[in-house]
Protein backbone atom coordinates (compact mmCIF):
# COMPACT_ATOMS: atom_id res chain seq x y z
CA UNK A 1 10.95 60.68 -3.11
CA UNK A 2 8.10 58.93 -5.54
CA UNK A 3 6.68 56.04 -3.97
CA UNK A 4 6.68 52.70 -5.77
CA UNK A 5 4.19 50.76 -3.70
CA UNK A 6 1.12 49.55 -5.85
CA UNK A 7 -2.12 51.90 -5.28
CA UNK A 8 -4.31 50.72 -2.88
CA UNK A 9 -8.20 51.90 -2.57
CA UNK A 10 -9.27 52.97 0.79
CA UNK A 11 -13.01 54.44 1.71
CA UNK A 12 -12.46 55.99 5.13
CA UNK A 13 -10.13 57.05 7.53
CA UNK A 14 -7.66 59.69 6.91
CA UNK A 15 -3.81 60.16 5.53
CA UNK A 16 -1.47 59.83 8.05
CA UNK A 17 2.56 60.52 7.52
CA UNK A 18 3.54 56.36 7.55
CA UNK A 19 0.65 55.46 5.61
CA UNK A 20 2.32 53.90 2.19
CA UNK A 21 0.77 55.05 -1.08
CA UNK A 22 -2.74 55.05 -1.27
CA UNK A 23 -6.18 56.59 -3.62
CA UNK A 24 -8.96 57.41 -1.61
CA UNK A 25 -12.22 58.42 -3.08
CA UNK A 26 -14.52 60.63 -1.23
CA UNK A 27 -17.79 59.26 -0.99
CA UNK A 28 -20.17 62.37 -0.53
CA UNK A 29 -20.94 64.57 -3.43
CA UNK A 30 -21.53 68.17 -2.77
CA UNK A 31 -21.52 71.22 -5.62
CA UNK A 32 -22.24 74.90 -5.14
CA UNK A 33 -25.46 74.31 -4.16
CA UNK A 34 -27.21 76.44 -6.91
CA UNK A 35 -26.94 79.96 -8.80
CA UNK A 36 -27.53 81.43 -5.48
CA UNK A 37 -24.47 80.19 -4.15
CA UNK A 38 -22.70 80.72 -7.15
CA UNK A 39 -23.65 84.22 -7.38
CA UNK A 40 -22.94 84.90 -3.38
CA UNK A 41 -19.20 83.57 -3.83
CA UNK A 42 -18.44 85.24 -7.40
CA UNK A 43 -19.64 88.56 -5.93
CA UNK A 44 -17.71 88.37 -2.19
CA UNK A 45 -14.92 86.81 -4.27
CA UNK A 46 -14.48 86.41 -8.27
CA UNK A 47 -16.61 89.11 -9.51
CA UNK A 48 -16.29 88.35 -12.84
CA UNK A 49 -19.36 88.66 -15.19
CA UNK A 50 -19.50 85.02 -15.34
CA UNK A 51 -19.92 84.45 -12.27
CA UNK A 52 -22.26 87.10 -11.01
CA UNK A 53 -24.63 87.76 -13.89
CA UNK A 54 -27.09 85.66 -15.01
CA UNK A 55 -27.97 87.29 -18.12
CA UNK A 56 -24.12 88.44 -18.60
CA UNK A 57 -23.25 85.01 -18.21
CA UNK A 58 -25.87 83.98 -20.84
CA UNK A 59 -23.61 85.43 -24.08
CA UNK A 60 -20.29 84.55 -22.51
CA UNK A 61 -17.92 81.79 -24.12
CA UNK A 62 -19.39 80.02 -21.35
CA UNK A 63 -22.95 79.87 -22.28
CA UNK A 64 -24.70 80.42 -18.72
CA UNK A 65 -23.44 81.25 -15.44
CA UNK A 66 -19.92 78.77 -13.72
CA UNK A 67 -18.87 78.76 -10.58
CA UNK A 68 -15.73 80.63 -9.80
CA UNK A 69 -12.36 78.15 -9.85
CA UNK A 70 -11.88 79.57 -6.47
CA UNK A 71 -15.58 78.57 -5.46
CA UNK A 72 -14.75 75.07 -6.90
CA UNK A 73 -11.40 74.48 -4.82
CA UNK A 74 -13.22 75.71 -1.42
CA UNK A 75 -15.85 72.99 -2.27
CA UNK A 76 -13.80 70.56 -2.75
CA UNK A 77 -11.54 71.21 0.67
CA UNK A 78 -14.84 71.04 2.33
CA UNK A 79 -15.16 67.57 1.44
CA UNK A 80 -11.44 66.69 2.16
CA UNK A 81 -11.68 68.28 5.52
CA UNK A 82 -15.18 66.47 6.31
CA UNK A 83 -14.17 63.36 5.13
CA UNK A 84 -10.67 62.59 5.19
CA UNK A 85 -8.81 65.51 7.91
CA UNK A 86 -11.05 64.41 11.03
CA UNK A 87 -9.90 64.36 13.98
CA UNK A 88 -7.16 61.64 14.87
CA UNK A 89 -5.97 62.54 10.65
CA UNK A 90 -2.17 63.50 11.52
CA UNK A 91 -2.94 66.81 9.45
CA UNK A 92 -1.14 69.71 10.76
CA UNK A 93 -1.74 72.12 7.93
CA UNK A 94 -0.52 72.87 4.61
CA UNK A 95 2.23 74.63 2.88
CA UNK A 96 0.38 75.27 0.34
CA UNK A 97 -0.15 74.25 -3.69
CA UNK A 98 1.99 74.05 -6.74
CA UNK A 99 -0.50 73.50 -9.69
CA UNK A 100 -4.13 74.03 -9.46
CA UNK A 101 -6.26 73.55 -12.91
CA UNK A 102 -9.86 74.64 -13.78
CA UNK A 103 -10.74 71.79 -16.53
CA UNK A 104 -14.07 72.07 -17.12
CA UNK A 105 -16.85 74.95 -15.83
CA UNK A 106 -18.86 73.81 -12.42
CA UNK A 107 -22.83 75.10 -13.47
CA UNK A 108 -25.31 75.11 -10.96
CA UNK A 109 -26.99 71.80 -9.83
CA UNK A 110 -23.39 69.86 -10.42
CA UNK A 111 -22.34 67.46 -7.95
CA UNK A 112 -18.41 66.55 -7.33
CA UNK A 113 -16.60 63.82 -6.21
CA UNK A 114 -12.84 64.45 -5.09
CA UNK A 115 -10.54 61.30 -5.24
CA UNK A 116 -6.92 61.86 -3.64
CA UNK A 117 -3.55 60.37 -4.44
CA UNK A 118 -0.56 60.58 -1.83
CA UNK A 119 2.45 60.64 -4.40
CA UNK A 120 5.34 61.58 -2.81
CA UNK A 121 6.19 61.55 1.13
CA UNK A 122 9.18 62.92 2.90
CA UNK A 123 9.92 63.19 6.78
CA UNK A 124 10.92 66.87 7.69
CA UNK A 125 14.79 67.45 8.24
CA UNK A 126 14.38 70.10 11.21
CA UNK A 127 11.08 68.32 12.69
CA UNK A 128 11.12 64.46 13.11
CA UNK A 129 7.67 64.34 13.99
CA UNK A 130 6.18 65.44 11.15
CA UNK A 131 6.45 65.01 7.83
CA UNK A 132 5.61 66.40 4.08
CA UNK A 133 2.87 64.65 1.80
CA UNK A 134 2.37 65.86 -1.88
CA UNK A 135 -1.59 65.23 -3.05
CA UNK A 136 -3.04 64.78 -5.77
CA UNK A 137 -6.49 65.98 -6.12
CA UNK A 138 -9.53 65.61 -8.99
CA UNK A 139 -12.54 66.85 -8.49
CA UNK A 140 -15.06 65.19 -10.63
CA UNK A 141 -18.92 66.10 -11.75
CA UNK A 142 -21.73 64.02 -11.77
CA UNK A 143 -20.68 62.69 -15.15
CA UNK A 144 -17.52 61.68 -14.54
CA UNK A 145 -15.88 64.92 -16.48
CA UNK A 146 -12.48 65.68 -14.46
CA UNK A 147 -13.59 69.49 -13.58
CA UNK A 148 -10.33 70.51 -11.58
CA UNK A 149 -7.13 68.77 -10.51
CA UNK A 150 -4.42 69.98 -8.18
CA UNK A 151 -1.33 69.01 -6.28
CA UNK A 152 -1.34 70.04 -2.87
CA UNK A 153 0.86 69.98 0.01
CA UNK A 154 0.35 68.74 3.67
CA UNK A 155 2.05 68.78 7.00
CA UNK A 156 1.03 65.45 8.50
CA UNK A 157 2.29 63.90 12.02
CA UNK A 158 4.60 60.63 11.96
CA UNK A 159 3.26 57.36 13.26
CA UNK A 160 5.75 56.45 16.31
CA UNK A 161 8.70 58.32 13.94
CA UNK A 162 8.15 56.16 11.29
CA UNK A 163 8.89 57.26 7.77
């Protein structure tokens, strides 16, 4: 069920199951750290020319070496986890994701901000002490330029059974 609540901007603490609809921005920036890092993920995981080769990467459409999509979306759950899944969050997990976009390349040196949405919430039918929370994330680089969005899924414990 979509939630009709107005937004509401919140700078700490963490989603919890009866929390109404809310936009929280992470504060911390963090990027791939560098071609090194870039490199070391594309060739354990995406070992596409782009991604591992410099001077490949040079004369692809791409113009120099990008971080792997994949690369991008473990950054950014590193700052989701650090900053809004502590301890005390409610977050039991996820189910999963149902749309995941690569907008713009990640290049060495970039910095990104997440922001998350909650935009739909429904208690769980077989488990009345938990709930399901649809996300929405966008990652963000240092410019502003929306780099990668996705909708993501999480298990999150009910406040005192409240919906």
């Amino acid at each position: 069920m979509p939630l009709a609540q107005p937004v509401m901007r919140k700078r700490s603490g963490g989603v919890i199951f009866g929390a109404s609809r809310c936009r929280e921005s992470i504060d911390r920036q963090v990027g791939p750290k560098g071609a090194g890092a870039i490199l070391e993920f594309g060739r354990r995981f995406d070992p596409q020319p782009f991604h591992v080769d410099e001077e490949a990467a040079r004369h692809s459409p791409y113009g120099g070496l990008i971080a792997s999509g994949w690369h991008t979306v473990s950054v950014c759950m590193g700052l989701v986890v650090r900053s809004m899944l502590r301890a005390g969050s409610g977050s039991l997990g996820s189910p999963g994701a149902d749309d995941i976009r690569w907008l713009k390349p990640v290049r060495p040196g970039d910095t990104l901000t997440v922001e998350t949405e909650v935009i739909e919430k429904r208690p769980s039918a077989s488990k009345p002490d938990r709930g399901l929370v649809k996300l929405r994330r966008t990652a963000r680089n240092q410019d502003g330029d929306e780099v990668m969005t996705m909708i993501g899924l999480g298990i999150f414990r009910r406040r005192d059974g409240a919906s």
